[in-house]
C-alpha atoms as a PDB file:
ATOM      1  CA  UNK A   1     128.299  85.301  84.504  1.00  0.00           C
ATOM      2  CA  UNK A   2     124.648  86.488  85.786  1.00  0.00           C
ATOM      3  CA  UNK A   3     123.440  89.678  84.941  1.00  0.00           C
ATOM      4  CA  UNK A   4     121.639  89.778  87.782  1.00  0.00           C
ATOM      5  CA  UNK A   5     124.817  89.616  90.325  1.00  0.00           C
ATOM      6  CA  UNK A   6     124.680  91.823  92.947  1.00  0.00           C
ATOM      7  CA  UNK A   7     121.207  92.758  92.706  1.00  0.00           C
ATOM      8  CA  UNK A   8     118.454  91.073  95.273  1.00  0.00           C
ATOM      9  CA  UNK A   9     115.858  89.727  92.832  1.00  0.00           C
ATOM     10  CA  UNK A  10     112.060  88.840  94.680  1.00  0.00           C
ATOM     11  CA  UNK A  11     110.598  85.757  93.872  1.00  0.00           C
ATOM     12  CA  UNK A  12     107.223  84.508  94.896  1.00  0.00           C
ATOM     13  CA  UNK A  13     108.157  81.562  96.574  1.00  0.00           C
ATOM     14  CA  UNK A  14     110.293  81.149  99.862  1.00  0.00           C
ATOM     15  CA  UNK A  15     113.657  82.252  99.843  1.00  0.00           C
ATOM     16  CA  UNK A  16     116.988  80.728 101.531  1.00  0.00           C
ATOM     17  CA  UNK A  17     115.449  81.946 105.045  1.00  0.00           C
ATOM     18  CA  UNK A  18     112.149  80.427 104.642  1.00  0.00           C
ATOM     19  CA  UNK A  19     110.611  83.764 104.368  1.00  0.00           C
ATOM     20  CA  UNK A  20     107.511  84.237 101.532  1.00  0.00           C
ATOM     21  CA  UNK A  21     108.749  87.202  99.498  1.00  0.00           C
ATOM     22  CA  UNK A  22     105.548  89.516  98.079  1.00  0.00           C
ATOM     23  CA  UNK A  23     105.052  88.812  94.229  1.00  0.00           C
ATOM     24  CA  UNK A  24     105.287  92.193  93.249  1.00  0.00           C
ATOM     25  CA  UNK A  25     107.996  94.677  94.312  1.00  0.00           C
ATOM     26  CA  UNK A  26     108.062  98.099  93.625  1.00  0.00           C
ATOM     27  CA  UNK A  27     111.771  99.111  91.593  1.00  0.00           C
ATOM     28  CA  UNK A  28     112.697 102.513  92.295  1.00  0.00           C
ATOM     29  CA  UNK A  29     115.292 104.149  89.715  1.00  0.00           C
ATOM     30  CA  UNK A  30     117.526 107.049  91.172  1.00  0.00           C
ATOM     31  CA  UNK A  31     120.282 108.976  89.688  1.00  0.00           C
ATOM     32  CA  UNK A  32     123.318 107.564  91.763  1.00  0.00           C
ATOM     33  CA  UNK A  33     121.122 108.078  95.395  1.00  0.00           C
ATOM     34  CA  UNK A  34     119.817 104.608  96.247  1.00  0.00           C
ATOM     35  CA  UNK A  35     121.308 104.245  99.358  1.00  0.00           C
ATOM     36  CA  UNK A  36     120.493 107.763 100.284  1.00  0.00           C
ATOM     37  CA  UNK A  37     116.907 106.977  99.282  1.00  0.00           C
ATOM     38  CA  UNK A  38     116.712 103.574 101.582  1.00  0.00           C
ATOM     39  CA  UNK A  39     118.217 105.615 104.934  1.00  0.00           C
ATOM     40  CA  UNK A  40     115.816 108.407 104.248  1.00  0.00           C
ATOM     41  CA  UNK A  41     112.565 106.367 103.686  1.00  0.00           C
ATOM     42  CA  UNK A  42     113.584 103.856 106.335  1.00  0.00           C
ATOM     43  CA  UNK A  43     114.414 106.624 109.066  1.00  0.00           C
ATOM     44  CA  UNK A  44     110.711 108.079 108.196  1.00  0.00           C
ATOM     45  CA  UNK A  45     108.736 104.408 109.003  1.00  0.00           C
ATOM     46  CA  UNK A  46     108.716 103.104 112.114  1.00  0.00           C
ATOM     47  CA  UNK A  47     108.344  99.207 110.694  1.00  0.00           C
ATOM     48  CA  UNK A  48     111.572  99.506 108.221  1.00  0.00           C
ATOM     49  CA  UNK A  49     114.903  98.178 107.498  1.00  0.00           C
ATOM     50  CA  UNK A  50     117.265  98.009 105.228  1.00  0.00           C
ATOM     51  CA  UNK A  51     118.049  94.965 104.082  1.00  0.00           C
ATOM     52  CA  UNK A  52     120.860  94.960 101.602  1.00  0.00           C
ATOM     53  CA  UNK A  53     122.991  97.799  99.980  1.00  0.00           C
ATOM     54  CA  UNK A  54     125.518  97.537  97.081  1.00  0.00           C
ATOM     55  CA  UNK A  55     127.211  99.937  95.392  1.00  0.00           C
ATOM     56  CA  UNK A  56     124.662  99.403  92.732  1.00  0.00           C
ATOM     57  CA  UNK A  57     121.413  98.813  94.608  1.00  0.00           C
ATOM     58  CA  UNK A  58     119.490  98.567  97.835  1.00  0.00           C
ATOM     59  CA  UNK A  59     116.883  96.989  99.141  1.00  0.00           C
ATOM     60  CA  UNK A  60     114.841  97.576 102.040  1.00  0.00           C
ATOM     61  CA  UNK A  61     111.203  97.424 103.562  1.00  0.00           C
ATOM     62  CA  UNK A  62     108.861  99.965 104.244  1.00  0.00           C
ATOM     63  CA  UNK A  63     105.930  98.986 106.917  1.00  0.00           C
ATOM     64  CA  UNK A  64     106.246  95.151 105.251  1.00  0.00           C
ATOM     65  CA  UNK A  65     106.505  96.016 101.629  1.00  0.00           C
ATOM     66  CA  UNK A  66     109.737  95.396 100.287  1.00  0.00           C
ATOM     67  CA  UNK A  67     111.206  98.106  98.294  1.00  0.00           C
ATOM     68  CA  UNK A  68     114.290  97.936  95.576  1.00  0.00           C
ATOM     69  CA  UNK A  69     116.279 100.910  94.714  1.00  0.00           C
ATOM     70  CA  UNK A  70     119.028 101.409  91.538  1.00  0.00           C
ATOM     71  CA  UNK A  71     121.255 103.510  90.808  1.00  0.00           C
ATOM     72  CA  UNK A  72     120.574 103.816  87.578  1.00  0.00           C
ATOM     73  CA  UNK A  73     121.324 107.461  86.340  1.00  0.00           C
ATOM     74  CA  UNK A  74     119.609 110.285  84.674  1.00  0.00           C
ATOM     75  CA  UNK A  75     118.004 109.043  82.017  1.00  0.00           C
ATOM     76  CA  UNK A  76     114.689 108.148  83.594  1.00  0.00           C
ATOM     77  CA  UNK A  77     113.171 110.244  86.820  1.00  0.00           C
ATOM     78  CA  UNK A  78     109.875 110.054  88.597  1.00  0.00           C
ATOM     79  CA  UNK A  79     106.186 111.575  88.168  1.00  0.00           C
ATOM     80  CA  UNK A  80     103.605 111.704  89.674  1.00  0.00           C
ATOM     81  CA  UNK A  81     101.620 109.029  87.296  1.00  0.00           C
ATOM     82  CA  UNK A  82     102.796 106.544  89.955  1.00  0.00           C
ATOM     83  CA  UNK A  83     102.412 107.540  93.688  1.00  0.00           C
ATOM     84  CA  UNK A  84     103.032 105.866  96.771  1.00  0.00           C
ATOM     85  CA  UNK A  85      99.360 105.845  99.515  1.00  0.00           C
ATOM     86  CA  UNK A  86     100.547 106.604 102.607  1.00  0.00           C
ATOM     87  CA  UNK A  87      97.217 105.379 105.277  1.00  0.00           C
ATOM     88  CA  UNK A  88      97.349 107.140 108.521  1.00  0.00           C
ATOM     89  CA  UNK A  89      94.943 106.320 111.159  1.00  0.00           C
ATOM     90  CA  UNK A  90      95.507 109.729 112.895  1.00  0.00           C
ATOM     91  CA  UNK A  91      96.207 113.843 112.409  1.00  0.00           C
ATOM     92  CA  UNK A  92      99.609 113.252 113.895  1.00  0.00           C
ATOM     93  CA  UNK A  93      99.984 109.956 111.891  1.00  0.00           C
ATOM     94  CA  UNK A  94      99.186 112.444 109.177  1.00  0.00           C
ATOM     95  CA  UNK A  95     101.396 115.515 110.229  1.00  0.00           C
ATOM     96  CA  UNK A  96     104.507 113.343 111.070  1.00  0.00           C
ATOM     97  CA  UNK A  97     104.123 111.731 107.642  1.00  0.00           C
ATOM     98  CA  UNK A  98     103.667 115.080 105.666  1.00  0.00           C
ATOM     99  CA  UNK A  99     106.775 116.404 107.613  1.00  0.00           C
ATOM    100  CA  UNK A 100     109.066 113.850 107.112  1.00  0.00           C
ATOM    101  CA  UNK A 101     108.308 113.303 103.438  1.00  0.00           C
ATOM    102  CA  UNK A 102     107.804 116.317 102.155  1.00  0.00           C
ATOM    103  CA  UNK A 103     111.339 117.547 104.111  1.00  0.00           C
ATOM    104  CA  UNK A 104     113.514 118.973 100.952  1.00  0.00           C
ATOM    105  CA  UNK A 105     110.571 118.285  98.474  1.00  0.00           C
ATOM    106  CA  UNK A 106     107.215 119.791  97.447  1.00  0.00           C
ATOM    107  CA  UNK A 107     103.894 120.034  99.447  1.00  0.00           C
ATOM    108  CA  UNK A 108     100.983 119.690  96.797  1.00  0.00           C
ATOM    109  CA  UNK A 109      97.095 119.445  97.567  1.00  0.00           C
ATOM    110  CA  UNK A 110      94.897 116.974  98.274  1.00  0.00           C
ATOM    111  CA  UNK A 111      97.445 115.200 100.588  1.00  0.00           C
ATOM    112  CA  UNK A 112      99.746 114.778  97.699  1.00  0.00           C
ATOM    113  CA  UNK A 113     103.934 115.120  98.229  1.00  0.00           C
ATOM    114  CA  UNK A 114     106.696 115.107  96.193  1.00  0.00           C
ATOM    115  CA  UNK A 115     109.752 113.754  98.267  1.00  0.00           C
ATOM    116  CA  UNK A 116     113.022 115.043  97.816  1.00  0.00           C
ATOM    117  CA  UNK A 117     113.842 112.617  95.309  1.00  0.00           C
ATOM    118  CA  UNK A 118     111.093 113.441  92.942  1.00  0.00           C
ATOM    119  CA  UNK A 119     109.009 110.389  94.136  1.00  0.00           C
ATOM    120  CA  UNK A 120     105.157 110.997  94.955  1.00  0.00           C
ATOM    121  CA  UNK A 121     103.008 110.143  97.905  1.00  0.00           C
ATOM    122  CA  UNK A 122      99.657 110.656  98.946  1.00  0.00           C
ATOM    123  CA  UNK A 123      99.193 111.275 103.100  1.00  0.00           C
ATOM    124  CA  UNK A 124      95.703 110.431 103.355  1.00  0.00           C
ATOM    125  CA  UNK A 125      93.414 109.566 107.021  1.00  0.00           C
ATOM    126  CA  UNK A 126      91.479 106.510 106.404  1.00  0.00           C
ATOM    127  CA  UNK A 127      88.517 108.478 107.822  1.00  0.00           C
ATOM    128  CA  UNK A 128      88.900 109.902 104.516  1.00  0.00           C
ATOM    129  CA  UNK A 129      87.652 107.208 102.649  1.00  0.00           C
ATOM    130  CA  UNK A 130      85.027 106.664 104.928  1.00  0.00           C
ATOM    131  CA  UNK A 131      83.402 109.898 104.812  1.00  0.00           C
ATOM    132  CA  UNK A 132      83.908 109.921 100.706  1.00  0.00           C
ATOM    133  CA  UNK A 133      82.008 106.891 100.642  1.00  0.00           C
ATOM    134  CA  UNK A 134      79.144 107.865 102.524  1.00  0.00           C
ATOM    135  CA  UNK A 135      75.552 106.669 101.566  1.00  0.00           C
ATOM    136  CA  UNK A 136      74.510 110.406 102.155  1.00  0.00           C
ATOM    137  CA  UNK A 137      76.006 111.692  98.470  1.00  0.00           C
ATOM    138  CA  UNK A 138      75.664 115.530 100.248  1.00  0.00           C
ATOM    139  CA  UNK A 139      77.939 114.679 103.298  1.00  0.00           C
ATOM    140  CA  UNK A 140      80.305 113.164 101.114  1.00  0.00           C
ATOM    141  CA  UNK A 141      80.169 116.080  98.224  1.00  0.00           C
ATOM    142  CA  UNK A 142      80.942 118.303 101.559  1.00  0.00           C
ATOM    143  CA  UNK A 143      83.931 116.352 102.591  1.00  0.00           C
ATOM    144  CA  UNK A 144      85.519 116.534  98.816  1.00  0.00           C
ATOM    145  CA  UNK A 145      85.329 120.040  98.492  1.00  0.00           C
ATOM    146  CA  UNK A 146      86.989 120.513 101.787  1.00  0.00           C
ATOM    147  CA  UNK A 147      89.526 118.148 100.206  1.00  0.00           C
ATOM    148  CA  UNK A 148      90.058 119.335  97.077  1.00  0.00           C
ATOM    149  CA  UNK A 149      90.965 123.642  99.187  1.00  0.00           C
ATOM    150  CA  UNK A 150      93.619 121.127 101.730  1.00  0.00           C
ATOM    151  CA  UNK A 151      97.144 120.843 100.789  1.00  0.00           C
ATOM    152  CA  UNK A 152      98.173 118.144 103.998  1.00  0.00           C
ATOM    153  CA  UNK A 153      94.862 116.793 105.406  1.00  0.00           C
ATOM    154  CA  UNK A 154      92.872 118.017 108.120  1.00  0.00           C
ATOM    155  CA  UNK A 155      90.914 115.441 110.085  1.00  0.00           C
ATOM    156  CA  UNK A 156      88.735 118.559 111.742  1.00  0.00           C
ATOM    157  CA  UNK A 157      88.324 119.856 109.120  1.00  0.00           C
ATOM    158  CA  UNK A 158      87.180 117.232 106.926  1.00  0.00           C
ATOM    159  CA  UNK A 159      84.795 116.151 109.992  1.00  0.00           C
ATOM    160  CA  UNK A 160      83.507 119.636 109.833  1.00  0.00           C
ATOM    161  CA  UNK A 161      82.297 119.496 106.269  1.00  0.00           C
ATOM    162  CA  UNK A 162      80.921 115.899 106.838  1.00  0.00           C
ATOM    163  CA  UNK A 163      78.631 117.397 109.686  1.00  0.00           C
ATOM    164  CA  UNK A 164      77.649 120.220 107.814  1.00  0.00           C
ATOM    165  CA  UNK A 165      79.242 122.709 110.144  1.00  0.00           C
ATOM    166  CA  UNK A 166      80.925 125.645 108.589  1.00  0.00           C
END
């Protein structure tokens, strides 16, 4: 008998459909909510499916990144060492996101969430980047301050500080 029965395994070469799987999938451990973990992440992403559940496991995709998901107890839970980067090209891209994720969980700073499950993700605008990386080292000082006093981002805001305008 396999071990591995029942639970949907990635590889890194092409699988019975002829589609490439990615060479590293992220393994989510939850205490008996798996499938309650794949509905709610996969009702929160507009490119998402599920695309297995047993009564052990499930495994679905989030935005083209397959997840896996086990119901493997209590003896291990989440922390914020390991995050999930959310990039969202707008401030409703960036609300929505916050919203949804954060729904029965913890709003931190910096763009930083703790979902309902204990997992963490960072919201962040790719204009956030930008700005941080800035040749002008005052402009981008000015954006992580404004940063560092945000708990979800503000786009305005963080263009604000990157202008100089108070």
């Amino acid at each position: 008998m396999r071990l591995t029965k029942g639970l949907d395994f990635p590889a890194r070469w092409p699988n019975q459909m002829g589609h490439t799987m990615h060479k590293i999938t992220p393994f989510l451990w939850f205490d008996g909510k798996a499938e309650e973990a794949a509905r709610f992440y996969t009702s929160i992403f507009k490119n998402s499916k599920i695309e297995s559940i047993t009564g052990m496991s499930a495994t679905f995709q989030l935005e083209g990144q397959k997840f896996m998901a086990l119901n493997g107890g209590p003896q291990f839970t989440f922390s914020p060492a390991i995050s999930f980067f959310v990039n969202c090209e707008t401030q409703a891209e960036v609300n929505e996101m916050w919203e949804k994720l954060s729904t029965g969980g913890e709003k931190g700073q910096c763009g930083w969430l703790k979902d309902k499950f204990g997992v963490s993700w960072q919201i962040i605008p790719s204009v956030l980047g930008e700005m941080l990386q800035d040749e002008d080292d005052e402009k981008s000082e000015r954006v992580m301050q404004a940063m560092l006093q945000m708990g979800k981002i503000d786009i305005a805001g963080l263009r604000q500080a990157y202008e100089g305008i108070q």
